[in-house]
Protein backbone atom coordinates (compact mmCIF):
# COMPACT_ATOMS: atom_id res chain seq x y z
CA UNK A 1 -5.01 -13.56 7.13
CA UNK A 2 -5.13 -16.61 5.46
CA UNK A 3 -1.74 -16.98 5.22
CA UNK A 4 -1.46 -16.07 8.94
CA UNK A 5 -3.72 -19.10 9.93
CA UNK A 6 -1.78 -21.72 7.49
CA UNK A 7 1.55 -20.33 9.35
CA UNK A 8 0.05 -21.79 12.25
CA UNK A 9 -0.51 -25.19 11.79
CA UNK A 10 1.41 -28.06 13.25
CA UNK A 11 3.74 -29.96 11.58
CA UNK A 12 2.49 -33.83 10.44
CA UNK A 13 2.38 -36.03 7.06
CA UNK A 14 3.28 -34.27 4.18
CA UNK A 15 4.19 -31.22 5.69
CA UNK A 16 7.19 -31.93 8.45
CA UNK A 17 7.93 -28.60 8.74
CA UNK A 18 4.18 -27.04 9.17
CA UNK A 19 3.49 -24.45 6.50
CA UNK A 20 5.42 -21.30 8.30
CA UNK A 21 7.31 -20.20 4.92
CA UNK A 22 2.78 -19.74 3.59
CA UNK A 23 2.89 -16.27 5.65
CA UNK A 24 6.48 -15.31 3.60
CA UNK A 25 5.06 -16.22 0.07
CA UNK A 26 2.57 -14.11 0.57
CA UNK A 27 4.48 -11.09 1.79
CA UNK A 28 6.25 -11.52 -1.18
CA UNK A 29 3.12 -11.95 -3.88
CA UNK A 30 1.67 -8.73 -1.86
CA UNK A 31 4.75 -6.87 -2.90
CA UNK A 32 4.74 -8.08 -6.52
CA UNK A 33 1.04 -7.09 -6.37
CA UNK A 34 1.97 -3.64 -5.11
CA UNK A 35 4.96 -3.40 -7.78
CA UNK A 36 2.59 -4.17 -10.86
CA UNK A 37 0.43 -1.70 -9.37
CA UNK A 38 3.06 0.86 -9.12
CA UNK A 39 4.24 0.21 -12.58
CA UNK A 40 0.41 1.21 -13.74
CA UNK A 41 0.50 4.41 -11.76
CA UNK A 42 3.58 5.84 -13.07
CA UNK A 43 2.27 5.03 -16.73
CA UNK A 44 -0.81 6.91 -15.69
CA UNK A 45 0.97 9.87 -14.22
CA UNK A 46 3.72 10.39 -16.92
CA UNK A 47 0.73 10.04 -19.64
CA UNK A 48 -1.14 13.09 -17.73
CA UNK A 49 1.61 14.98 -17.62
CA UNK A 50 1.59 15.01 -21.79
CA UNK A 51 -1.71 15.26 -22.12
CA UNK A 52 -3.61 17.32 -18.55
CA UNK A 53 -7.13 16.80 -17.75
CA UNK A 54 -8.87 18.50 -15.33
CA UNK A 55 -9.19 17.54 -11.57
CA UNK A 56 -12.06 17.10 -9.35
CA UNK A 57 -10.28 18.40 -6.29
CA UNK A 58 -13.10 18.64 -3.66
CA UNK A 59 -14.11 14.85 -4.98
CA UNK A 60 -10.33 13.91 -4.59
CA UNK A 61 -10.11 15.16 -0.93
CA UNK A 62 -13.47 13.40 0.10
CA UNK A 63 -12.78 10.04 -1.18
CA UNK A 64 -8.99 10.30 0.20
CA UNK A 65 -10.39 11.19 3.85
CA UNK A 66 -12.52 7.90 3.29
CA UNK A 67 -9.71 6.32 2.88
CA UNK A 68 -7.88 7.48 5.75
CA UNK A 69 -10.52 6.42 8.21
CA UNK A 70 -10.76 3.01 6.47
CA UNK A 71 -7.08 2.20 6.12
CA UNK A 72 -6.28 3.94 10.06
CA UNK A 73 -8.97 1.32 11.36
CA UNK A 74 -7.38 -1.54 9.36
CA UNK A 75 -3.63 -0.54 10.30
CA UNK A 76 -4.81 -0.61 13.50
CA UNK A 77 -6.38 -4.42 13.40
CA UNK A 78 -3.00 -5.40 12.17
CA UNK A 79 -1.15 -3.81 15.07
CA UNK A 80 -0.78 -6.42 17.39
CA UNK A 81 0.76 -9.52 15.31
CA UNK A 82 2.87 -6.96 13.35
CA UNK A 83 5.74 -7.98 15.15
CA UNK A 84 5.40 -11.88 15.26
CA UNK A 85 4.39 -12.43 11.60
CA UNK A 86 6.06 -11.42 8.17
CA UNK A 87 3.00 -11.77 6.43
CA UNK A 88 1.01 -9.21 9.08
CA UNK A 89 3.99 -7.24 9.58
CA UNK A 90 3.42 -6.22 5.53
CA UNK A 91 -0.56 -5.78 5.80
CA UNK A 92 -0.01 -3.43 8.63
CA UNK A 93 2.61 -1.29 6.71
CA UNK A 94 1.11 -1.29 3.88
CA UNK A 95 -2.57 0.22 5.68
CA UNK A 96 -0.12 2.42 7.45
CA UNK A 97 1.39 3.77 4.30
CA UNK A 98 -2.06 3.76 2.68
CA UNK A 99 -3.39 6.37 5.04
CA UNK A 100 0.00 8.78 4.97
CA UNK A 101 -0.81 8.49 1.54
CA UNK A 102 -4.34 9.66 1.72
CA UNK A 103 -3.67 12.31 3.61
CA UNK A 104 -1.05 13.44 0.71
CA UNK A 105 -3.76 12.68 -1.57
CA UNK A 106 -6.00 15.08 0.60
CA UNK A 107 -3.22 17.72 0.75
CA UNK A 108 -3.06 17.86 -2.93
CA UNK A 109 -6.55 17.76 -3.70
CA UNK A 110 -6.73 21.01 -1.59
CA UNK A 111 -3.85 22.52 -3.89
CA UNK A 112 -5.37 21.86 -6.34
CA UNK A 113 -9.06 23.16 -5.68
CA UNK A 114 -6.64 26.68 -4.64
CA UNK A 115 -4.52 27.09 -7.61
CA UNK A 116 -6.39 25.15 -10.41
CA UNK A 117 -3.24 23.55 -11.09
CA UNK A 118 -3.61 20.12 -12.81
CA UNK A 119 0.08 19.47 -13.21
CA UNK A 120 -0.19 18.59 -9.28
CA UNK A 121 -2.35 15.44 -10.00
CA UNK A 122 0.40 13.69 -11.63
CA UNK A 123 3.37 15.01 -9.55
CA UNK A 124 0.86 13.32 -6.23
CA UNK A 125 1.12 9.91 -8.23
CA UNK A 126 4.46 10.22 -8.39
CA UNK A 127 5.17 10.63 -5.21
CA UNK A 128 2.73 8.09 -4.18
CA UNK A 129 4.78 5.36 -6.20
CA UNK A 130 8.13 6.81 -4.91
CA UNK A 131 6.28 5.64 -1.39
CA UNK A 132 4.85 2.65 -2.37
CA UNK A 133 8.51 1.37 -4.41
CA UNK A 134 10.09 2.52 -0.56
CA UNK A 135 7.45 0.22 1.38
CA UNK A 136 7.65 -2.40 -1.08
CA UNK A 137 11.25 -2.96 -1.26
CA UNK A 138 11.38 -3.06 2.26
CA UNK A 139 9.27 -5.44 2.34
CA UNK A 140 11.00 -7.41 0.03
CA UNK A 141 14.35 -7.41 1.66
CA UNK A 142 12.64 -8.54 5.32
CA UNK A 143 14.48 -11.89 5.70
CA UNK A 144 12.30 -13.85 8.14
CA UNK A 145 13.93 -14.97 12.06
């Protein structure tokens, strides 16, 4: 949001141009954010595929529905400037995606509590970062009009 409200201001002094190009920086250091996060996630997943632990499925599904609620409600704060600002346009994707993902999240918790499968843990993360490396580059190839 702070970018947002720097996007804003008026042109004067130092600044001729106003500081519009503040909301597109930080698009962009939100999707290097999300790519170092990514990175860490795959390392996690393809390490718990060598070496399996077990899975708290129920606690899995509980938190994930948590975050449903709390990244729905968020998406839809972002809704209405998600067309008129780069920077906005990303926050409201990326709560979007964040609460599709949950609800994979809650999916495979359920599989999991079923079958007792662990191996499904790390296959969820990878999808997750498939996702995420979508959203992300898409965000990173938004050229702004």
């Amino acid at each position: 949001m702070g970018a947002a409200t720097l996007a804003k201001r008026k042109p004067g002094g130092r600044y001729t141009y106003g500081l519009r190009s503040s909301s597109i920086l930080a698009a962009f250091l939100n999707a290097l954010l999300l790519l170092v996060a990514i990175a860490l996630i795959a390392i996690e997943a393809v390490r718990r595929f060598a070496e399996p632990a077990p899975v708290a499925g129920q606690t899995v599904m509980i938190v994930a529905a948590i975050g449903i609620a709390i990244n729905t409600a968020t998406a839809l704060l972002f809704m209405r400037g998600r067309k008129g600002d780069l920077n906005i346009r990303g926050a409201f994707l990326h709560m979007a995606a964040d609460a599709a993902v949950s609800a994979g999240v809650v999916a495979a918790g359920l599989a999991i509590v079923l079958t007792g499968r662990s191996w499904i843990d790390p296959v969820t993360s990878l999808v997750i970062v498939a996702v995420i490396a979508i959203g992300t580059w898409g965000l990173l190839r938004i050229r702004s009009t």
